[in-house]
Protein backbone atom coordinates (compact mmCIF):
# COMPACT_ATOMS: atom_id res chain seq x y z
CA UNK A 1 59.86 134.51 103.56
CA UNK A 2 61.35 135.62 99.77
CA UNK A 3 58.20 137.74 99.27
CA UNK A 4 58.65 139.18 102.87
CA UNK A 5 62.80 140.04 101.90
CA UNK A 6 61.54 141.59 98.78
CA UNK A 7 59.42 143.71 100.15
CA UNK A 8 61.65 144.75 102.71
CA UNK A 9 64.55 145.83 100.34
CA UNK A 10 62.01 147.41 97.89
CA UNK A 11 60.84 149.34 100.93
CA UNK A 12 64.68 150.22 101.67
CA UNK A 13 65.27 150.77 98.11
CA UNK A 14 62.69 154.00 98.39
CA UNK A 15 63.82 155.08 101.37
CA UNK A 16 67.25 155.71 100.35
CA UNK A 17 65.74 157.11 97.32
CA UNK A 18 63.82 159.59 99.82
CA UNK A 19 66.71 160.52 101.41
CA UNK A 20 68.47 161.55 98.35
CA UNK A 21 65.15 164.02 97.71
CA UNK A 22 64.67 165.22 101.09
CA UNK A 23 61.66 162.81 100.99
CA UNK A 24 60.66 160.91 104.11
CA UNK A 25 58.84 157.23 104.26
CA UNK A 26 57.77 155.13 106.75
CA UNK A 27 60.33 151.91 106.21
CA UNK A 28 61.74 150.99 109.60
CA UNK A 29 59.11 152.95 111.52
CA UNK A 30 60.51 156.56 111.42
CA UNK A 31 58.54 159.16 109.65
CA UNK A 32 61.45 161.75 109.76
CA UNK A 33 64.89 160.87 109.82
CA UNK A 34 67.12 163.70 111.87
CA UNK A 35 70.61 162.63 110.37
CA UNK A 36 71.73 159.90 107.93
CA UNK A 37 74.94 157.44 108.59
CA UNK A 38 78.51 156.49 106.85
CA UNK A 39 78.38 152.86 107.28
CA UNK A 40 81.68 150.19 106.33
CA UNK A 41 81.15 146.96 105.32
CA UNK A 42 83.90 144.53 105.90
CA UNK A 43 83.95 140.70 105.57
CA UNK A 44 86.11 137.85 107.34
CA UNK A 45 88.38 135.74 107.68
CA UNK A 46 89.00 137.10 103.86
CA UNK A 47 88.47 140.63 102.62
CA UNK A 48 87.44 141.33 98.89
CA UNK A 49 84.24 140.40 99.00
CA UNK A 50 81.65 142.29 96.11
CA UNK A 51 78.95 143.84 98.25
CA UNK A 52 75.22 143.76 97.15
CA UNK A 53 72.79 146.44 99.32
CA UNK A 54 69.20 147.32 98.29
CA UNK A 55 69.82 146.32 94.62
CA UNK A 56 72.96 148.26 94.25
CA UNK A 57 76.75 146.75 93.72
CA UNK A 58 78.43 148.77 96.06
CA UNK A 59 82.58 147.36 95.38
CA UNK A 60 84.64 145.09 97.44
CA UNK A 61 84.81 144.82 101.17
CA UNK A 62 85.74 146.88 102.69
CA UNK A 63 83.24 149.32 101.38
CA UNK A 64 81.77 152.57 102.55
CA UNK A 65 78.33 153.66 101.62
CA UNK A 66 77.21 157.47 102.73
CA UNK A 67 74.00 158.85 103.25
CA UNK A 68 71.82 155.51 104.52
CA UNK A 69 68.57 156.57 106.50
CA UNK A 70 68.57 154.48 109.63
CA UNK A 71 66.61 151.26 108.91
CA UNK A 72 67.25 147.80 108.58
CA UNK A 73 68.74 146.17 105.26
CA UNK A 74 69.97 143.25 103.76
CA UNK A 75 73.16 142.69 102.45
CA UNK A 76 74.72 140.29 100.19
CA UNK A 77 78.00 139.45 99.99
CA UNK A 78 79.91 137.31 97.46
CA UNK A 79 83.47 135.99 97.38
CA UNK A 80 85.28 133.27 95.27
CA UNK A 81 85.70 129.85 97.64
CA UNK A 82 83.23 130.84 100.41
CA UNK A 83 79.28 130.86 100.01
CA UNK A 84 77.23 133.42 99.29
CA UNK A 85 76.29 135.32 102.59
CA UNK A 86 73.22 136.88 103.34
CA UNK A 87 73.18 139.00 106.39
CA UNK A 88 70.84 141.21 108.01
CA UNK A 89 72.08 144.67 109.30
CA UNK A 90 70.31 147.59 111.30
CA UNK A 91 71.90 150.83 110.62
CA UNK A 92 70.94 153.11 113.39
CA UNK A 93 71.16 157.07 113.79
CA UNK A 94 74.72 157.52 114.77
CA UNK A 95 76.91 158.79 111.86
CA UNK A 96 79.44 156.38 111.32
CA UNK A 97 79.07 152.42 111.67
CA UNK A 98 80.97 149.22 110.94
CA UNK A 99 79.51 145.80 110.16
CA UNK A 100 81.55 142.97 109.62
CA UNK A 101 80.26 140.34 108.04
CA UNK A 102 82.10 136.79 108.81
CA UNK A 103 82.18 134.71 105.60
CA UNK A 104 81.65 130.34 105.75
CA UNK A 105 84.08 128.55 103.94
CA UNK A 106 83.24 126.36 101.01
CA UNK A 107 85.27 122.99 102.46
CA UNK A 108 86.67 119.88 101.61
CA UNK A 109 89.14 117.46 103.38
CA UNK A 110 92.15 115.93 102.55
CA UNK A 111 94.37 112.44 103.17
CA UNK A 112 97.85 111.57 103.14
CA UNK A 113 99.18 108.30 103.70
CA UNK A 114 102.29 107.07 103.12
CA UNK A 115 104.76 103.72 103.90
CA UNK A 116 106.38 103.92 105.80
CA UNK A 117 104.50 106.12 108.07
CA UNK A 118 105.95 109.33 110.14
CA UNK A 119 106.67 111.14 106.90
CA UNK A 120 106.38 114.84 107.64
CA UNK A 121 103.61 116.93 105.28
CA UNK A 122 104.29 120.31 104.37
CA UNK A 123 101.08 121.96 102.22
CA UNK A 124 102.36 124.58 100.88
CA UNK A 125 104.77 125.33 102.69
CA UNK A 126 103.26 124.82 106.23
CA UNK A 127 103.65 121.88 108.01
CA UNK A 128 100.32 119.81 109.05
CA UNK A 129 101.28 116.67 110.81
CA UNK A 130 103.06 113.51 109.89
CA UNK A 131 101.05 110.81 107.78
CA UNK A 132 98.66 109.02 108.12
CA UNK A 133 96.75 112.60 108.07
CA UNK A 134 93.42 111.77 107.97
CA UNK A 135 90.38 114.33 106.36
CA UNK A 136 92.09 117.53 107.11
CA UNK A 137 89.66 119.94 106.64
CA UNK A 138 90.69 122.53 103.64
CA UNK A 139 89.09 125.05 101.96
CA UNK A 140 88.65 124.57 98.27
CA UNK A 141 91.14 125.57 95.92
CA UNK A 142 94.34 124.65 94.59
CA UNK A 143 96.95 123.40 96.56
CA UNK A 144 100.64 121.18 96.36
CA UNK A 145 102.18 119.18 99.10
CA UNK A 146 105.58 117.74 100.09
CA UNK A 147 105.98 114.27 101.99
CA UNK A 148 109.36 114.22 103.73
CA UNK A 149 110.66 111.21 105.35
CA UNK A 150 114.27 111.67 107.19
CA UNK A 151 115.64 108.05 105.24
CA UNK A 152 113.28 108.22 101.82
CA UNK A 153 113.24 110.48 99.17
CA UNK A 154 110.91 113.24 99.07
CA UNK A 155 107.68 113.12 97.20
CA UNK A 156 105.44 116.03 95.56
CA UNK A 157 102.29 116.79 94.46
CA UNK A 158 99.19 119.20 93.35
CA UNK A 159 95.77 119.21 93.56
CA UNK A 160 92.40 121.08 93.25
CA UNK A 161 89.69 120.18 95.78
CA UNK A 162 86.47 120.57 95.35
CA UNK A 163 83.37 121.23 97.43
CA UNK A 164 82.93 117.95 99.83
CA UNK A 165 85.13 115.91 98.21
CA UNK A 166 87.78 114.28 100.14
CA UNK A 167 91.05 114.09 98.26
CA UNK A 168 92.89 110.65 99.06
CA UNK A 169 96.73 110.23 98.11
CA UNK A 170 99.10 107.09 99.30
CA UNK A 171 102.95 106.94 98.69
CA UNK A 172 105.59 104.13 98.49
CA UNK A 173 108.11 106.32 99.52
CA UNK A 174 111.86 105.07 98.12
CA UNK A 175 114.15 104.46 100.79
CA UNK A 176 117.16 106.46 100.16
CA UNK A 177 120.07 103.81 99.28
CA UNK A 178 122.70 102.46 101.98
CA UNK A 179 126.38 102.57 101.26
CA UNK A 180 128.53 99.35 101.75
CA UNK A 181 132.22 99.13 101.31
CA UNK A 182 133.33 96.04 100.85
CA UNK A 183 137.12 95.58 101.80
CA UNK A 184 139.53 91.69 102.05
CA UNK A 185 142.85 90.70 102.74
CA UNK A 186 144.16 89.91 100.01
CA UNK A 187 142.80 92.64 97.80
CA UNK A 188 141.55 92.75 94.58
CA UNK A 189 139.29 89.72 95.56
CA UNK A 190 135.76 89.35 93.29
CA UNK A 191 132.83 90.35 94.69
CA UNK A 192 129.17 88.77 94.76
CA UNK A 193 126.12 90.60 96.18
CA UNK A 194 123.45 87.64 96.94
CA UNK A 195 125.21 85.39 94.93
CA UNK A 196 125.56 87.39 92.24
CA UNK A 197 128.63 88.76 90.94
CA UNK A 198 129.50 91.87 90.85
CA UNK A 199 132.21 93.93 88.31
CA UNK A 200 133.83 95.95 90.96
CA UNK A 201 137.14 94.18 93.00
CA UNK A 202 137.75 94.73 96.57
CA UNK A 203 138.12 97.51 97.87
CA UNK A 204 134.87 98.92 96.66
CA UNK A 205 132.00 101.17 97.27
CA UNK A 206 128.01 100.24 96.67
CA UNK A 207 125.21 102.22 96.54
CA UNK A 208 122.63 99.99 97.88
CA UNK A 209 118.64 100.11 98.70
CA UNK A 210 118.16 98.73 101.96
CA UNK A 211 118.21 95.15 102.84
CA UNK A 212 120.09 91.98 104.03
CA UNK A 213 123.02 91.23 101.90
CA UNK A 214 125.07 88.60 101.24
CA UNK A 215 128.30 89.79 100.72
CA UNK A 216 130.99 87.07 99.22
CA UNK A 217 134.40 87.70 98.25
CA UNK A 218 137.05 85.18 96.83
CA UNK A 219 140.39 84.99 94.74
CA UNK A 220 142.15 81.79 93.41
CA UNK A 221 144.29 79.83 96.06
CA UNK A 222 142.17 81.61 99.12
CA UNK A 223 138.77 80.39 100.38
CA UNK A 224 135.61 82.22 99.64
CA UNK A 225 134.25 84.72 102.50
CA UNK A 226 131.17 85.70 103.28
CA UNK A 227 129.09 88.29 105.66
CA UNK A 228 125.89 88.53 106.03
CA UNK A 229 124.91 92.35 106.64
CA UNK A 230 121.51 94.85 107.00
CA UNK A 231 121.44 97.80 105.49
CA UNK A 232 119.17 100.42 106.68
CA UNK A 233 117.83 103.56 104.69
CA UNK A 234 120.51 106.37 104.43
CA UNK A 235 123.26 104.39 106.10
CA UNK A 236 126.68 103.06 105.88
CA UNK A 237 128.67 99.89 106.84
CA UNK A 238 131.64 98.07 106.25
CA UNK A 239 132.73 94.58 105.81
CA UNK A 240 136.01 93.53 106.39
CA UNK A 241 136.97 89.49 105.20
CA UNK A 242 139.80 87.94 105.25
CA UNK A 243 140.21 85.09 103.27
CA UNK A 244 142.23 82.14 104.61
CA UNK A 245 144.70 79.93 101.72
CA UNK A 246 142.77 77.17 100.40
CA UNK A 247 141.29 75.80 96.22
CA UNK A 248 137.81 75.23 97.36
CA UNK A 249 136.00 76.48 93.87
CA UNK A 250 134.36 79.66 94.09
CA UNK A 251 130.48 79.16 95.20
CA UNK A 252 131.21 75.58 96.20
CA UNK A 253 132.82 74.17 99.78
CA UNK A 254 134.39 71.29 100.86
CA UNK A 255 132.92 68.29 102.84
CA UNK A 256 135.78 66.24 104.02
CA UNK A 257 136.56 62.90 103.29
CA UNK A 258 134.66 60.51 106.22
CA UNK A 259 132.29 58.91 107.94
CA UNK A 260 128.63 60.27 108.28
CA UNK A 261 125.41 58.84 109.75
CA UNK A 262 122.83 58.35 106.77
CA UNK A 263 119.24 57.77 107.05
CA UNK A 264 117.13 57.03 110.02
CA UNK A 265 115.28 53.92 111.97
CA UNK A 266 112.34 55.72 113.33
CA UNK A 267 111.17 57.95 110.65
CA UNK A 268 109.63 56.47 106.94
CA UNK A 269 110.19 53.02 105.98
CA UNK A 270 112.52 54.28 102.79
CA UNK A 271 115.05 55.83 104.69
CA UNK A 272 116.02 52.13 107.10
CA UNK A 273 118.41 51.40 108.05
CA UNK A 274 120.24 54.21 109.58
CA UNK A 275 123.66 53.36 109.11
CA UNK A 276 127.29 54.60 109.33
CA UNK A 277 129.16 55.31 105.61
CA UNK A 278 132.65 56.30 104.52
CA UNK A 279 132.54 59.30 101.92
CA UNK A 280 135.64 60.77 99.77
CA UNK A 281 135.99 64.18 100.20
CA UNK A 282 133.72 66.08 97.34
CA UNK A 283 132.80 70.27 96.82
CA UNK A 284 129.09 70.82 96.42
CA UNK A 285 127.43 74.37 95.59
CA UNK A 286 126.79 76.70 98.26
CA UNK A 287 123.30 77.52 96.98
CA UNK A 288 120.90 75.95 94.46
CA UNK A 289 121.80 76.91 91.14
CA UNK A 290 119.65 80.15 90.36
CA UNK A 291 117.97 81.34 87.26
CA UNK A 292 120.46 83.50 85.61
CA UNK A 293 123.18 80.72 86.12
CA UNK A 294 120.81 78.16 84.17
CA UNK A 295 119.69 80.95 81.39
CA UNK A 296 123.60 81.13 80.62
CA UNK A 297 123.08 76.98 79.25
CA UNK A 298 119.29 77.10 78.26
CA UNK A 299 118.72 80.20 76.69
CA UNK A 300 114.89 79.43 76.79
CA UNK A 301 114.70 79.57 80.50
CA UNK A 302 112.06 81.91 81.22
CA UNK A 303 111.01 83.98 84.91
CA UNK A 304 110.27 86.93 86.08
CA UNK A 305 112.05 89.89 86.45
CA UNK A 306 113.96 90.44 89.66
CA UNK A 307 114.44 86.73 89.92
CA UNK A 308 117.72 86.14 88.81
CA UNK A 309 119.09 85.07 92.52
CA UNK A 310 115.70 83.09 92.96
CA UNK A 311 116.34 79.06 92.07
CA UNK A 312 115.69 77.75 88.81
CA UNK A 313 112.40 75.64 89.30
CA UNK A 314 110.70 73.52 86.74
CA UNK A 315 113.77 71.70 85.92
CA UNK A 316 113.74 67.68 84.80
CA UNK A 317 116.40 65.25 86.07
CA UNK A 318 117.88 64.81 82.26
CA UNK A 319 118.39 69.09 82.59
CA UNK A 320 120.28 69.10 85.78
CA UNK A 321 122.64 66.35 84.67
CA UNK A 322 123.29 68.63 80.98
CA UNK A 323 124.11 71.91 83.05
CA UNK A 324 126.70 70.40 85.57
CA UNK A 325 128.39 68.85 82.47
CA UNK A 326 128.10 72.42 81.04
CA UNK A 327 129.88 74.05 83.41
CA UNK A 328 132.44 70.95 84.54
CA UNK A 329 130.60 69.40 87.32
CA UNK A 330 127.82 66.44 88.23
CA UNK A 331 125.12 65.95 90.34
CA UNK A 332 125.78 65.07 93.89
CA UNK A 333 124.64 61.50 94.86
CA UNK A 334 122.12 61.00 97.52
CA UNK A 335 124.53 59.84 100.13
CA UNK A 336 126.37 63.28 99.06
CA UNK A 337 123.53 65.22 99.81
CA UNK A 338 122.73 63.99 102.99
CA UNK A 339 126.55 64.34 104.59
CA UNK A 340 126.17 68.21 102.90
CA UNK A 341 123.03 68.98 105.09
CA UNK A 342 123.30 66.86 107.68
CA UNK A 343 126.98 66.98 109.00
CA UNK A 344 128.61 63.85 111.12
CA UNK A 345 126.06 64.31 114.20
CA UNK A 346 122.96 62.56 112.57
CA UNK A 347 120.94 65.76 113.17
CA UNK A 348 117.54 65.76 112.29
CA UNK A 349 117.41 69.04 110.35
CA UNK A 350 120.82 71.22 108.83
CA UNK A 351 120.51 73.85 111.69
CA UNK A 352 120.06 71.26 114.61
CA UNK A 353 117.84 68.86 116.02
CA UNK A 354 114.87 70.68 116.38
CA UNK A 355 111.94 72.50 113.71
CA UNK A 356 112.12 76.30 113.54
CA UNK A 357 109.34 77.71 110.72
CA UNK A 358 111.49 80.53 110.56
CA UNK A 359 114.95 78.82 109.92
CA UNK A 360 113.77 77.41 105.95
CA UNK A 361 111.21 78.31 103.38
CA UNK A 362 108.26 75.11 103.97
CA UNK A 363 104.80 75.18 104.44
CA UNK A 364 104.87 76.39 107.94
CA UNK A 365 106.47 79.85 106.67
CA UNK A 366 103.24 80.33 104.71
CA UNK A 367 105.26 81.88 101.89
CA UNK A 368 103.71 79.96 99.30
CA UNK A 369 106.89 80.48 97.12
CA UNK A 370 110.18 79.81 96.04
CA UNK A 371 112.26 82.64 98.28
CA UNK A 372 116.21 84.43 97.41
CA UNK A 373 118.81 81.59 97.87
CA UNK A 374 120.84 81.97 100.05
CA UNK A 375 117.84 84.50 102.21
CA UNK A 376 117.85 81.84 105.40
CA UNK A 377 121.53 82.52 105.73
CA UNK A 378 121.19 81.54 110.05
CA UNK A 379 120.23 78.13 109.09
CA UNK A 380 123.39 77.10 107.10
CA UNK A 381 124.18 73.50 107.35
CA UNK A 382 127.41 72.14 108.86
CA UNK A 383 129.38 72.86 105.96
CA UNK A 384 127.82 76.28 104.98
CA UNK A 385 125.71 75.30 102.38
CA UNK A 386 122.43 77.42 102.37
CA UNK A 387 118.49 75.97 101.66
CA UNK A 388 118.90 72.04 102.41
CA UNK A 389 115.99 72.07 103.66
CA UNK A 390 113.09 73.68 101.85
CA UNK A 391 112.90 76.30 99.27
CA UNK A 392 113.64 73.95 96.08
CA UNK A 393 113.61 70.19 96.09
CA UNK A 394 116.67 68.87 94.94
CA UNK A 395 117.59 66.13 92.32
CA UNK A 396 120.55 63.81 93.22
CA UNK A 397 122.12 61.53 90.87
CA UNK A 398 120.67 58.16 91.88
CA UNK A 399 118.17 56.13 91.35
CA UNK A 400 115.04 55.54 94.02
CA UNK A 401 116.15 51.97 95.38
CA UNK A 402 115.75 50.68 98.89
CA UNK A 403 118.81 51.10 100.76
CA UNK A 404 121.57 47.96 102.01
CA UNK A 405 119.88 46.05 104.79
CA UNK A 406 116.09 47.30 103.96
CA UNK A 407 113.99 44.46 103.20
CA UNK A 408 111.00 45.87 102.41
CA UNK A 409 109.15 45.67 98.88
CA UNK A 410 107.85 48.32 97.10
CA UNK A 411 107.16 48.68 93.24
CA UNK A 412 108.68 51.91 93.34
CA UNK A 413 112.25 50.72 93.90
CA UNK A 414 114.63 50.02 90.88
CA UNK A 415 115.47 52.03 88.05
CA UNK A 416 112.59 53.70 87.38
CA UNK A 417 112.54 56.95 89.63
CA UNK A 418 115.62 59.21 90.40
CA UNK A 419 115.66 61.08 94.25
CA UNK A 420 115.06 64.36 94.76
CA UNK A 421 116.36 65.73 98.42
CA UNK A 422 115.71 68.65 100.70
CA UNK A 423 112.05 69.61 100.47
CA UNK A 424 110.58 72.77 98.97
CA UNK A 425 108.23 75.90 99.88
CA UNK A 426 105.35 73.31 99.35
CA UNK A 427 106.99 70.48 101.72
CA UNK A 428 106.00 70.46 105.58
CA UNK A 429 108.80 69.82 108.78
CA UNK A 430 108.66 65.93 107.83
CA UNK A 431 109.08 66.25 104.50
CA UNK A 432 112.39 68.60 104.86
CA UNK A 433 114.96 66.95 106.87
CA UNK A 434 117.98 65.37 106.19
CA UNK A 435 116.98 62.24 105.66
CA UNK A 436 113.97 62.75 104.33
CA UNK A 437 113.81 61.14 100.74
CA UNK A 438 111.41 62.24 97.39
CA UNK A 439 111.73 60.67 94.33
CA UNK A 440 110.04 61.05 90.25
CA UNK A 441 110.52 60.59 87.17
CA UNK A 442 113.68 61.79 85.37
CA UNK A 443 111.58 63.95 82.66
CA UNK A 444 109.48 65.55 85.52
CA UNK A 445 109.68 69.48 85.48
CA UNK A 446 106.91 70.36 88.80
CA UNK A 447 107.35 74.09 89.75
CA UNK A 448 109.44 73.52 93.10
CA UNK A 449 112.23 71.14 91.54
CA UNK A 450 115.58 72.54 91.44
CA UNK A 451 118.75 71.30 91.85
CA UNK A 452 122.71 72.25 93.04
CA UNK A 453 125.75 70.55 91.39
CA UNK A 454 128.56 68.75 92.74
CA UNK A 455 132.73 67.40 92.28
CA UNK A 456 135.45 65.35 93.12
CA UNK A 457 137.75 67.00 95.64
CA UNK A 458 141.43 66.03 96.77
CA UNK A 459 142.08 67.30 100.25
């Protein structure tokens, strides 16, 4: 077939060469040509093609070429980004003629995803669909893009592709942030964000990214206030608290002085006999104490970054005891504990009576970690006091002895282990209710203990 095409434009080749001399050949079966054409050569989609006939460069499409003696001839035609096109054309004996030669595109395809999806894509300049885009077909080249989602921030970008490749790109787009104002009665109340405080008084504006919040507000002789609010992507709310007169401590409430049921007949052997006691009114913490609270007394508590609201795990017995000195409080004492999660109505967990995975952080979340404080706001105890169950196993102040009444004999009872309450990420539905009882050594630091601190109250 090459030997065939190079004999054919060699063939050509003299003919026009005839022409020019007044000579006449037999290439393309006529011995003597009455008239010779104008022919144009034109490629598409894309002009500017260089044009290649009988040997000679002839320009860029579109070209004319005079004097061609009828015949048939090959042309080639070349052009940056498409392939090189070969193309047969018979030029016959009327005087002017037009071939347009379409040109194939040297491809590749491209994909966009992003999170969230829906984002518009805008190559440049022209919009192409909303992601996920999947191996849009493009011809090679250079090109730049724009994702635009109507609550994230825009995202850019430029690339070359190449012949067959498929050019992949995923964003994390960055939700644009929410605004909050934050407003009480009185004013000039502190603020805390998820428990953690922020240096702005009410009233105040916050630029936010998107989330639940926490928002707490308190000033001395008023009781603290909280809200619990979502913040979507380019939004705005407002919370509104006001806070009744009271001298509960900030980040602590009050359980009244009085009588709560404690432990439980039908459930493990440690926690008979259930039985009605008589407590003095006390204020325990809201939340478990959290990382950066425990880094301001042990300066060699280590975790990661962004866990400053998370609770401080890893923490002995003989630590929890030398922070609530540090900051003028105690432990709370088992019975304590209890009456905090449990309320005066015996309930089997601090939200009610039955399990709900979703209500704490256990096993049956599947989280597999500790979690916020403070993030399972719905499932409050009685008293308001957030994570009794799950999360962060808690260490009380006493020791792990049997209680009044219990005549059962185990070698674990006496001074030897302290309690721990509340159950952790790790601890399944039994494990995490009110009355559910843990105990260990005072020096033992596992990964999920934590603790919350406690004081004397006068009502």
């Amino acid at each position: 077939m090459k030997t065939e095409r190079t004999l054919r434009t060699a063939c050509c080749m003299l003919l026009a060469l005839a022409g020019a001399v007044g000579v006449l050949s037999g290439c393309g079966g006529r011995s003597e040509p009455e008239s010779y054409a104008t022919i144009t050569i034109d490629s598409a989609p894309e002009q500017g093609a260089s044009v290649l006939m009988y040997g000679v460069e002839h320009g860029e499409t579109p070209v004319t070429i005079t004097d061609v003696a009828p015949g048939e001839y090959e042309v080639v035609l070349r052009l940056d980004r498409y392939r090189r096109k070969f193309e047969e054309i018979s030029v016959t004996e009327e005087p002017e003629q037009s071939f347009v030669v379409e040109m194939e595109p040297i491809t590749g395809t491209l994909t966009i995803t992003s999170s969230p999806e829906g984002a518009e894509v805008l190559l440049d300049g022209e919009v192409i669909g909303e992601t996920p885009i999947y191996r849009h077909v493009l011809q090679v080249g250079e090109y730049s893009y724009t994702v635009n989602h109507p609550h994230a921030y825009p995202v850019e970008n430029t690339f070359t592709l190449e012949d067959g490749f498929n050019m992949e790109f995923s964003h994390q787009l960055r939700a644009m942030e929410a605004e909050l104002h934050v407003h009480s009665r009185p004013s000039s109340a502190d603020i805390w964000l998820n428990n953690i405080r922020q240096g702005e008084r009410t009233p105040a504006t916050f630029r936010l990214r998107p989330g639940k919040y926490l928002v707490s507000v308190h000033t001395d002789g008023h009781l603290q206030g909280d809200e619990l609010v979502e913040l979507a992507a380019n939004d705005s709310e407002t919370v509104q608290l006001t806070l009744p007169p009271g001298k509960v401590p900030q980040g602590m409430v009050l359980v009244p002085a009085g009588e709560f049921i404690m432990g439980s007949d039908e459930r493990a052997p440690d926690e008979r006999p259930e039985r009605r006691i008589h407590l003095d009114a006390f204020y325990i913490d809201r939340f478990e104490v959290t990382n950066q609270a425990f880094k301001r007394v042990f300066r060699s508590h280590d975790y990661p970054d962004g866990h400053d609201n998370y609770p401080a795990l890893g923490v002995s017995w003989t630590q929890a005891v030398r922070y609530c000195e540090a900051v003028g409080k105690r432990l709370p004492t088992e019975a304590e504990r209890e009456k905090a999660a449990r309320g005066t109505d015996g309930r089997e967990y601090p939200w009610g009576e039955v399990f709900e995975p979703g209500m704490a952080n256990t096993a049956e979340s599947g989280i597999g970690r500790a979690t916020r404080v403070g993030s399972y706001f719905a499932s409050a105890s009685p008293y308001g006091c957030m994570d009794m169950a799950g999360n962060a196993y808690e260490w009380t102040a006493d020791w792990y002895e049997a209680y009044p009444g219990n005549r059962d004999v185990t070698k674990d009872y006496g001074q030897i282990f302290r309690v721990l309450r509340g159950g952790s990420f790790r601890s399944d539905k039994f494990d995490v209710r009110c009355a559910a009882r843990h105990f260990d050594r005072m020096d033992a630091k596992r990964s999920d203990y934590g603790f919350r601190c406690a004081m004397n109250a006068r009502e």
